[in-house]
Protein backbone atom coordinates (compact mmCIF):
# COMPACT_ATOMS: atom_id res chain seq x y z
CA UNK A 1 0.00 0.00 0.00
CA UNK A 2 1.61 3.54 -0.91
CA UNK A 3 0.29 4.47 2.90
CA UNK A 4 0.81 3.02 6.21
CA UNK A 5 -1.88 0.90 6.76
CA UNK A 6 -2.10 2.32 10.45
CA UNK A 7 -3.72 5.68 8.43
CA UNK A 8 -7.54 5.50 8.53
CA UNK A 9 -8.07 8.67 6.92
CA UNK A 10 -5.53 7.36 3.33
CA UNK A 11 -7.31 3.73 3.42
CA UNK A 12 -11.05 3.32 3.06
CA UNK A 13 -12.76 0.16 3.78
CA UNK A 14 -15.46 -2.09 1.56
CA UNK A 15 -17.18 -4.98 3.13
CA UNK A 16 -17.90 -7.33 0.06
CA UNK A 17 -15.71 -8.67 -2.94
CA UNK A 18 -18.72 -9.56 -5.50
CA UNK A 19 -18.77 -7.50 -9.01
CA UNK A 20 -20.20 -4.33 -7.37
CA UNK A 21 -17.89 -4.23 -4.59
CA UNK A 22 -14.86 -4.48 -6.77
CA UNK A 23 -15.94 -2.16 -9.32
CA UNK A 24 -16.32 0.60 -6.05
CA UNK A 25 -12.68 -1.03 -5.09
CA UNK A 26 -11.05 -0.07 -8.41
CA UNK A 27 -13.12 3.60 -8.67
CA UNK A 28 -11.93 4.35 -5.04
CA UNK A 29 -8.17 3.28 -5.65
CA UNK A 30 -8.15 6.51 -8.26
CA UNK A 31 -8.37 8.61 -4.97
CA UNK A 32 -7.43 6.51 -1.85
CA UNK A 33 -5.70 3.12 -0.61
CA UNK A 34 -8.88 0.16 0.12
CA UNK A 35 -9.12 -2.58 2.54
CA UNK A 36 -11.46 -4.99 1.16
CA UNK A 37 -13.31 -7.98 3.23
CA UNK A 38 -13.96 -10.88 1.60
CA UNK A 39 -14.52 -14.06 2.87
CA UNK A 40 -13.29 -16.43 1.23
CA UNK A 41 -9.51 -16.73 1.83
CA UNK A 42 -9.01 -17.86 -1.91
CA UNK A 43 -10.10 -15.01 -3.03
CA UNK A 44 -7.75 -12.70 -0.56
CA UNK A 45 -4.87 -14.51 -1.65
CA UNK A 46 -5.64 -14.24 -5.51
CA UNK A 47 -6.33 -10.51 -5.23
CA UNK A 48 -3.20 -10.07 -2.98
CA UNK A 49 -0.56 -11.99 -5.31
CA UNK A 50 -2.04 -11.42 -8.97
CA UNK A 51 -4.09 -8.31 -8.45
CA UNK A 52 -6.86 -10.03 -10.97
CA UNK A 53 -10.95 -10.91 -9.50
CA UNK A 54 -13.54 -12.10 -11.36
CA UNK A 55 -11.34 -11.24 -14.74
CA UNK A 56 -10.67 -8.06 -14.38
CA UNK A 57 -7.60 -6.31 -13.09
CA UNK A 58 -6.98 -4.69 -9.52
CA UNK A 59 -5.97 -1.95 -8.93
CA UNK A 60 -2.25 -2.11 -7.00
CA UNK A 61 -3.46 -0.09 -4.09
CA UNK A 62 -6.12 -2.60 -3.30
CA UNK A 63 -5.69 -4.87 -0.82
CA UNK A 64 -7.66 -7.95 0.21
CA UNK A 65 -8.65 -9.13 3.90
CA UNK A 66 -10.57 -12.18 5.51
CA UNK A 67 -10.40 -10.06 8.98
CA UNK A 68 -13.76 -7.88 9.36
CA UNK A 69 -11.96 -6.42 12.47
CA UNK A 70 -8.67 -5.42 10.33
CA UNK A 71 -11.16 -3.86 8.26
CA UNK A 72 -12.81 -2.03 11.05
CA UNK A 73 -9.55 -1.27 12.67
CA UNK A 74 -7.35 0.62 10.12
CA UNK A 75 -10.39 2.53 8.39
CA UNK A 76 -12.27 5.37 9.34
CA UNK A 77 -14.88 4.93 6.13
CA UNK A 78 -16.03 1.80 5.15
CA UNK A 79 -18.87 0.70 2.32
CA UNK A 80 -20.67 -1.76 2.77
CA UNK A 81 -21.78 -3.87 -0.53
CA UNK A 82 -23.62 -7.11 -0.02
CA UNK A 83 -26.90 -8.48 -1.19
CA UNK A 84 -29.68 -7.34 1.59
CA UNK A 85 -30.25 -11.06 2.58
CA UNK A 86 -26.98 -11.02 4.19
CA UNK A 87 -26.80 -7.68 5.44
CA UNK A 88 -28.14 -7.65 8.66
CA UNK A 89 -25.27 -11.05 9.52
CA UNK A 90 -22.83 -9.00 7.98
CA UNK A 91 -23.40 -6.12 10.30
CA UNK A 92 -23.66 -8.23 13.51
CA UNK A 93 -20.29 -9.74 12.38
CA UNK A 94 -18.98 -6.40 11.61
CA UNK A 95 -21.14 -4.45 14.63
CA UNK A 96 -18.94 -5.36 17.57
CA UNK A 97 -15.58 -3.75 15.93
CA UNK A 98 -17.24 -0.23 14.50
CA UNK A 99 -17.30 2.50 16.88
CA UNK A 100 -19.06 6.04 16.37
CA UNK A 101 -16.29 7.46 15.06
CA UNK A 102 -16.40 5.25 11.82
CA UNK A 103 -18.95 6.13 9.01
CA UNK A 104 -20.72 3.76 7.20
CA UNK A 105 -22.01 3.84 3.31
CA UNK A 106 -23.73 1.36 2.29
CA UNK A 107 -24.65 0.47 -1.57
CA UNK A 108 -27.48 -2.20 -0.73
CA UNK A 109 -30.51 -2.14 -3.01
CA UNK A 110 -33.19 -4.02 -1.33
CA UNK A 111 -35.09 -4.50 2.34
CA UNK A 112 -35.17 -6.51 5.15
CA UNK A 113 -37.56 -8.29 7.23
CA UNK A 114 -36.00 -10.60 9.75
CA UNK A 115 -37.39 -13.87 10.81
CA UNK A 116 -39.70 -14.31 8.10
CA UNK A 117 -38.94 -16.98 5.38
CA UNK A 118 -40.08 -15.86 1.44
CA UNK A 119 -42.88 -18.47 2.43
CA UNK A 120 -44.13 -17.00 5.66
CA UNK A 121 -44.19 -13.67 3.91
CA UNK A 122 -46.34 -14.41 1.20
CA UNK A 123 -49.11 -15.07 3.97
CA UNK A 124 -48.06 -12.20 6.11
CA UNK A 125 -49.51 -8.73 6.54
CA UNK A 126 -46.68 -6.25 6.59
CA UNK A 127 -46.12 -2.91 7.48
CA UNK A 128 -43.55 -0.08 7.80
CA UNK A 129 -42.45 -1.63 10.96
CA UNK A 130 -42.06 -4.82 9.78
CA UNK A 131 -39.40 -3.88 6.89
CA UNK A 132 -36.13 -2.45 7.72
CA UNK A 133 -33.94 -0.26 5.47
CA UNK A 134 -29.73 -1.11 5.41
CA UNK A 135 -29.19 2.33 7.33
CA UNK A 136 -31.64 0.87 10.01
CA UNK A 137 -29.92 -1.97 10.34
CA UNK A 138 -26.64 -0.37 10.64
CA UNK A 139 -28.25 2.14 13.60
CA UNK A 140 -29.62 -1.28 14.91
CA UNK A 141 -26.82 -3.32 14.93
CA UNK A 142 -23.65 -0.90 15.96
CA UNK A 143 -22.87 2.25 17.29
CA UNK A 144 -22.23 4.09 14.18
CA UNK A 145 -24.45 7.24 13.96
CA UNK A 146 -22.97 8.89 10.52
CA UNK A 147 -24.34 6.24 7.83
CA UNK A 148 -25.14 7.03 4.29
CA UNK A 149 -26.53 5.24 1.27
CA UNK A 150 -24.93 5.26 -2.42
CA UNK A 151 -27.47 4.67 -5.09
CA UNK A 152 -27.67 5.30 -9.03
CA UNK A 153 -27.58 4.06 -11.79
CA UNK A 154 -24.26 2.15 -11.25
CA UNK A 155 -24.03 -1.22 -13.31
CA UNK A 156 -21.01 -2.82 -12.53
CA UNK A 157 -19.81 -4.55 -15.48
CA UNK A 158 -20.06 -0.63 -17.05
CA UNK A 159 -17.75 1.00 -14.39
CA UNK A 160 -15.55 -2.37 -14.37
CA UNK A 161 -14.88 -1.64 -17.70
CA UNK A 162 -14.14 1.95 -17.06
CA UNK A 163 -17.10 3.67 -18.98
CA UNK A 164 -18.43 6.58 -17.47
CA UNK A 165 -21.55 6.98 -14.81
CA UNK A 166 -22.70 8.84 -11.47
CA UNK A 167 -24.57 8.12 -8.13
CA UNK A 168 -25.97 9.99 -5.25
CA UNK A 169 -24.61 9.41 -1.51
CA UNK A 170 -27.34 10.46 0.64
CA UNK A 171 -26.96 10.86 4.04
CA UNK A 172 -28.21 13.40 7.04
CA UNK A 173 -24.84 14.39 7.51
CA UNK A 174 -22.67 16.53 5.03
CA UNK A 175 -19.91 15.30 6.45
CA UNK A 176 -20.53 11.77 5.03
CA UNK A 177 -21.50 12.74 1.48
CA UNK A 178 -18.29 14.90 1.29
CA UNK A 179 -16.34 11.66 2.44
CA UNK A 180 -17.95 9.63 0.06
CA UNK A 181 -17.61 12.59 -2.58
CA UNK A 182 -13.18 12.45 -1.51
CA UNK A 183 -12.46 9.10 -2.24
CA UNK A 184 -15.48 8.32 -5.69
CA UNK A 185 -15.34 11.42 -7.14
CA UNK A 186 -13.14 11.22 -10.92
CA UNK A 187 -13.10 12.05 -14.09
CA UNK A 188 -15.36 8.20 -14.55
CA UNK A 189 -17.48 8.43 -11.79
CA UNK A 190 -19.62 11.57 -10.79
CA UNK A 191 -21.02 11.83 -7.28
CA UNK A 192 -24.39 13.84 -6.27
CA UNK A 193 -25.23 14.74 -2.65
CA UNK A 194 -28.64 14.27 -1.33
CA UNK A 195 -29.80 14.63 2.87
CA UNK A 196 -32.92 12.34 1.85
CA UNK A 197 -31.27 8.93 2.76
CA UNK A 198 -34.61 7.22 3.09
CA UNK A 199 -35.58 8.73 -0.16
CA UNK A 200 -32.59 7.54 -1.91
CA UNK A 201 -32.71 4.38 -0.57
CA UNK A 202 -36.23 3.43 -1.30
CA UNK A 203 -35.81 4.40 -4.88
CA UNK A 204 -32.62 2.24 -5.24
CA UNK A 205 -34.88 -0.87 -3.89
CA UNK A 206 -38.38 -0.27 -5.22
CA UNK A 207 -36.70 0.20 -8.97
CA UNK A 208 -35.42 -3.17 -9.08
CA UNK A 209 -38.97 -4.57 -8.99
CA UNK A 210 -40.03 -2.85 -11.97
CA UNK A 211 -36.98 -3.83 -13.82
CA UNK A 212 -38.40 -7.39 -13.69
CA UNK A 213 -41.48 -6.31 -15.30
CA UNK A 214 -39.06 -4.59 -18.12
CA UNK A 215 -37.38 -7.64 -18.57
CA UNK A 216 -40.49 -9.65 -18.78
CA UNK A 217 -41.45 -7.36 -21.90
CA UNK A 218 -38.01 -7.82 -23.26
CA UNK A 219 -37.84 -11.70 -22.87
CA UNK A 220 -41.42 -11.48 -25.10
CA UNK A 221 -39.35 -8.98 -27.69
CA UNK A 222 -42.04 -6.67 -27.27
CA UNK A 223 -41.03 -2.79 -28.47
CA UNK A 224 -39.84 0.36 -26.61
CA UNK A 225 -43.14 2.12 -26.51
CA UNK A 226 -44.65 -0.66 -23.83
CA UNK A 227 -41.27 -0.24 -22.04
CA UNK A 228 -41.17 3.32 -22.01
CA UNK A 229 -45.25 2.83 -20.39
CA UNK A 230 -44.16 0.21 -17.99
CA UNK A 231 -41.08 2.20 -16.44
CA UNK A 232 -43.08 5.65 -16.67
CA UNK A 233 -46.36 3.84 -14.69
CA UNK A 234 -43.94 1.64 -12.46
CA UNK A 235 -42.22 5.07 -11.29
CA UNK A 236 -45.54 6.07 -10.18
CA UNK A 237 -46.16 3.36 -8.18
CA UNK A 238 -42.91 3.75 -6.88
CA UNK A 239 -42.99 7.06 -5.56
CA UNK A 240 -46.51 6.09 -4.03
CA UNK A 241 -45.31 3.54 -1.79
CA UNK A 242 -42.19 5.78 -1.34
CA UNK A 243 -44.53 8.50 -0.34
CA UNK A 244 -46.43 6.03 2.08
CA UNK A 245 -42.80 4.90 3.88
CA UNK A 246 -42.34 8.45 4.89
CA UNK A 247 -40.07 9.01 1.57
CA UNK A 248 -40.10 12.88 -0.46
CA UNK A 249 -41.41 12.43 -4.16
CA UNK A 250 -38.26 14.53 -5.39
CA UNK A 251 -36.03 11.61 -4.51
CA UNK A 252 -37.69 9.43 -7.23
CA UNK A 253 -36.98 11.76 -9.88
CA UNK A 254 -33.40 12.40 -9.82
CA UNK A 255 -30.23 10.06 -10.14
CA UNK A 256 -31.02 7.46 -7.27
CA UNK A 257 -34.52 7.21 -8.49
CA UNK A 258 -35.30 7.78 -12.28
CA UNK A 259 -31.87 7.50 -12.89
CA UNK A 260 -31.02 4.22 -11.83
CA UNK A 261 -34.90 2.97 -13.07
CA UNK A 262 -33.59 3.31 -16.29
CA UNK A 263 -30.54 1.98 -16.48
CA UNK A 264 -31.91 -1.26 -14.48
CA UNK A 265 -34.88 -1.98 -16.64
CA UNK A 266 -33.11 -1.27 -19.99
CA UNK A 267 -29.99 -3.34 -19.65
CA UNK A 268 -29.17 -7.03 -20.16
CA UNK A 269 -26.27 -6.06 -17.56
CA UNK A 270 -28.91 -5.84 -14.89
CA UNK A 271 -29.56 -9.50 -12.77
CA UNK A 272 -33.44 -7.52 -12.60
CA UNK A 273 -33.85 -7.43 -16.43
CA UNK A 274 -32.29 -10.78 -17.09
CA UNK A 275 -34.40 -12.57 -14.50
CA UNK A 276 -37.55 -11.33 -15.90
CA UNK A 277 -36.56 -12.28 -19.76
CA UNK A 278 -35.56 -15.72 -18.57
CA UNK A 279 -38.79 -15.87 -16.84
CA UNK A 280 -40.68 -14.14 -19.72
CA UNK A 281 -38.48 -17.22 -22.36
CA UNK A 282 -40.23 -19.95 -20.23
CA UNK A 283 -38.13 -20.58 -17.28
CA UNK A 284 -39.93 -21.00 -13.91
CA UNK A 285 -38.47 -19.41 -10.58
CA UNK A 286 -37.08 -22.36 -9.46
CA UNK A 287 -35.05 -22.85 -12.13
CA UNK A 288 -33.76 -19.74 -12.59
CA UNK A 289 -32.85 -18.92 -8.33
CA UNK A 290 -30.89 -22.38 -9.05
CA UNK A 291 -28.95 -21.12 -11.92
CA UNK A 292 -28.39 -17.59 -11.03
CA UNK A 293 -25.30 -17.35 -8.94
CA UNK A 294 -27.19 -14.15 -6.97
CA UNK A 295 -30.74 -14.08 -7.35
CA UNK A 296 -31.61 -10.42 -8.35
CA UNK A 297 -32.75 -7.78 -5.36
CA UNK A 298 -36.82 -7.57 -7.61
CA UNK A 299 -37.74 -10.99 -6.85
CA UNK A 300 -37.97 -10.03 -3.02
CA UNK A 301 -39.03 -6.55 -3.66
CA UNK A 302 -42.09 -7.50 -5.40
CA UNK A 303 -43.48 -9.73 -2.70
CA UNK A 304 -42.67 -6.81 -0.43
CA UNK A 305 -43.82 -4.22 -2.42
CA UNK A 306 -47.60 -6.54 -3.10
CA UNK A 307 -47.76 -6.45 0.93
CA UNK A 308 -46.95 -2.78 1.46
CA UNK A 309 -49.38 -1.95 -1.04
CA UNK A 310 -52.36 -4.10 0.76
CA UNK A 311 -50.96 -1.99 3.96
CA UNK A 312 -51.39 1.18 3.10
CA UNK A 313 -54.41 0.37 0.48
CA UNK A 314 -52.69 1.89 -2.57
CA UNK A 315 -53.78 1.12 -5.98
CA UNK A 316 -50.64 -0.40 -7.80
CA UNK A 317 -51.54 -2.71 -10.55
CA UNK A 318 -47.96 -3.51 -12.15
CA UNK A 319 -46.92 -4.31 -8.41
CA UNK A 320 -50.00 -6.97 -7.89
CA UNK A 321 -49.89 -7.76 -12.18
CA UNK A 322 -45.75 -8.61 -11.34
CA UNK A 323 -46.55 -10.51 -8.15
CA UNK A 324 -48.99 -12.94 -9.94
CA UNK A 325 -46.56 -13.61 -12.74
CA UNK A 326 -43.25 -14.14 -10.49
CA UNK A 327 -45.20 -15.60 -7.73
CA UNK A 328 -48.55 -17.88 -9.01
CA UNK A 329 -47.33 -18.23 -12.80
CA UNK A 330 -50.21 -16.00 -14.27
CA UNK A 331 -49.83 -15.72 -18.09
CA UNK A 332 -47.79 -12.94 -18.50
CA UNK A 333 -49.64 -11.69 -22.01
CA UNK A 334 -52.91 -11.57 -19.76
CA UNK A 335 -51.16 -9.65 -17.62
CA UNK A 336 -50.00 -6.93 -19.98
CA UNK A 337 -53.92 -6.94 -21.45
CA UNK A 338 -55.01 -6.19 -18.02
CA UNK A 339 -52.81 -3.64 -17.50
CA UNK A 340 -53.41 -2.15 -21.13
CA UNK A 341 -56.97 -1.58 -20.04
CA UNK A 342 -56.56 -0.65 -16.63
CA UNK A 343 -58.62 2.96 -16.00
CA UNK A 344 -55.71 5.16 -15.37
CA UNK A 345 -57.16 8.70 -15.95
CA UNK A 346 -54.21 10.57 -15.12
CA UNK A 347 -50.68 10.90 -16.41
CA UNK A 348 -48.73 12.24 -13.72
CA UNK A 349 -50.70 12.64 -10.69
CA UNK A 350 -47.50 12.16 -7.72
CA UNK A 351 -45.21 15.48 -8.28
């Protein structure tokens, strides 16, 4: 490392080696040294001795650790970047090492509801209570009191290959955006501030449901103009249930929430679109959670998204249309007729 590892504030942290993860790694080595956690110790050693992970190269200023508490000793800022299934464990595993000095960003796209399997919540009424954002679970599982979120439209096989893209941290505290702003900020990566963290990160989760419905439309080679209808109406449903969470409207609209809609439900890149034209080519669920080496963030978010919606009695028929398909094996066609004639009156009726 080109600074003594003892130096928290030249050596930021990421918790998570998976495609997203290492495409932050590589983005924040432009600007700063990086500790990254991964488990497995195969994967420390490879990135420590050939500086190559999931073929592509590493940055030399990168370096790998199977220690959470190394990771939690020698840096002040630390992202967190693992699927939302895991990220209340990773955080207990994590908790007991973070004091309130640290800060925490995390770039987790999804929910969680502890203690309920995917079959106990199909049955289950749900409500705000019951569903926990990652920056809730970080206030609920450590000391840490400066947390932010970082969410856009950031697919990672783009900024692995070095294209160009943005994101928003958004956090109640300046003083984390600006840290997140030090060490992302480059002539490849452009980084907005926001102080609507629950905003930002309800955008980044409820998107990824709708992206399944894109990719359904996709996997049926249907045109752009039903796309373009699908993510337009699906961003209205998103900022209602956004809106019922306690979330601003003007979150939706920008980078974190717009932004990152599009990219998601346009792009083969996306595990979202892909899992719904698998689905959409005659796959069932089962086969594709066994074949996908990470099952994409939607699949959840839809079943969460169908409960919130009977919660707070909100009229959202691509959410319930979505559920039906994913989850009972409606016929998706029938599903796109129903929604073809559904009685919307109104083109924008949630600014």
């Amino acid at each position: 490392m080109s600074e003594n590892i003892t130096d928290k504030n030249h050596l930021t942290g990421i918790i998570g080696s998976g495609s997203f993860g290492t495409a932050l790694a590589n983005l924040i080595a432009l600007n700063d040294d990086v500790l990254m956690y991964s488990r497995s110790p195969e994967t420390v050693d490879k990135i420590n001795t050939t500086h190559r992970h999931i073929n592509v190269d590493i940055a030399e200023n990168i370096m790998a650790t199977n220690d959470m508490e190394a990771v939690a000793k020698n840096c002040n800022l630390i992202f967190i970047v693992v699927p939302s299934t895991a990220f209340r464990t990773t955080m207990q595993r994590i908790g007991p090492y973070l004091k309130p000095s640290h800060i925490i960003i995390h770039g987790t796209k999804g929910f969680d509801i502890t203690g309920l399997t995917e079959e106990e919540l199909i049955d289950s009424n749900i409500a705000r209570q019951n569903i926990h954002t990652m920056s809730e679970i970080i206030s609920q599982e450590s000391v840490v009191l400066r947390t932010g979120c970082l969410s856009g439209p950031n697919l990672a096989v783009e900024i692995l290959a070095g294209q160009p893209s943005a994101t928003v941290i958004a956090s109640r505290f300046t003083e984390v955006v600006n840290a997140g702003r030090r060490v992302l900020d480059s002539e490849q990566f452009h980084v907005f501030g926001s102080h609507d963290i629950l905003g930002a990160e309800l955008a980044g989760a409820l998107k990824n449901a709708i992206a399944v419905g894109s990719g359904l439309l996709g996997g049926l080679g249907l045109g752009k103009n039903i796309q373009a209808m699908l993510i337009t109406r699906g961003l209205g449903e998103m900022v209602y249930i956004g809106k019922a969470m306690g979330a601003d409207s003007k979150a939706f609209l920008g980078t974190a929430g717009i932004g990152d809609l599009v990219a998601t439900a346009t792009s083969e890149k996306s595990r979202n679109y892909t899992f719904g034209m698998r689905l959409a080519k005659g796959e069932t669920l089962d086969q594709i959670k066994e074949t996908m080496p990470e099952l994409a963030e939607g699949v959840r978010t839809i079943l969460m998204m169908k409960q919130l919606s009977k919660s707070y009695k909100l009229h959202t028929p691509i959410t319930m249309m979505l559920y039906n398909v994913v989850y009972e094996g409606f016929d998706i066609r029938r599903a796109i007729k129903y929604l073809m004639t559904y009685p919307y009156t109104v083109d924008v009726d949630f600014v």
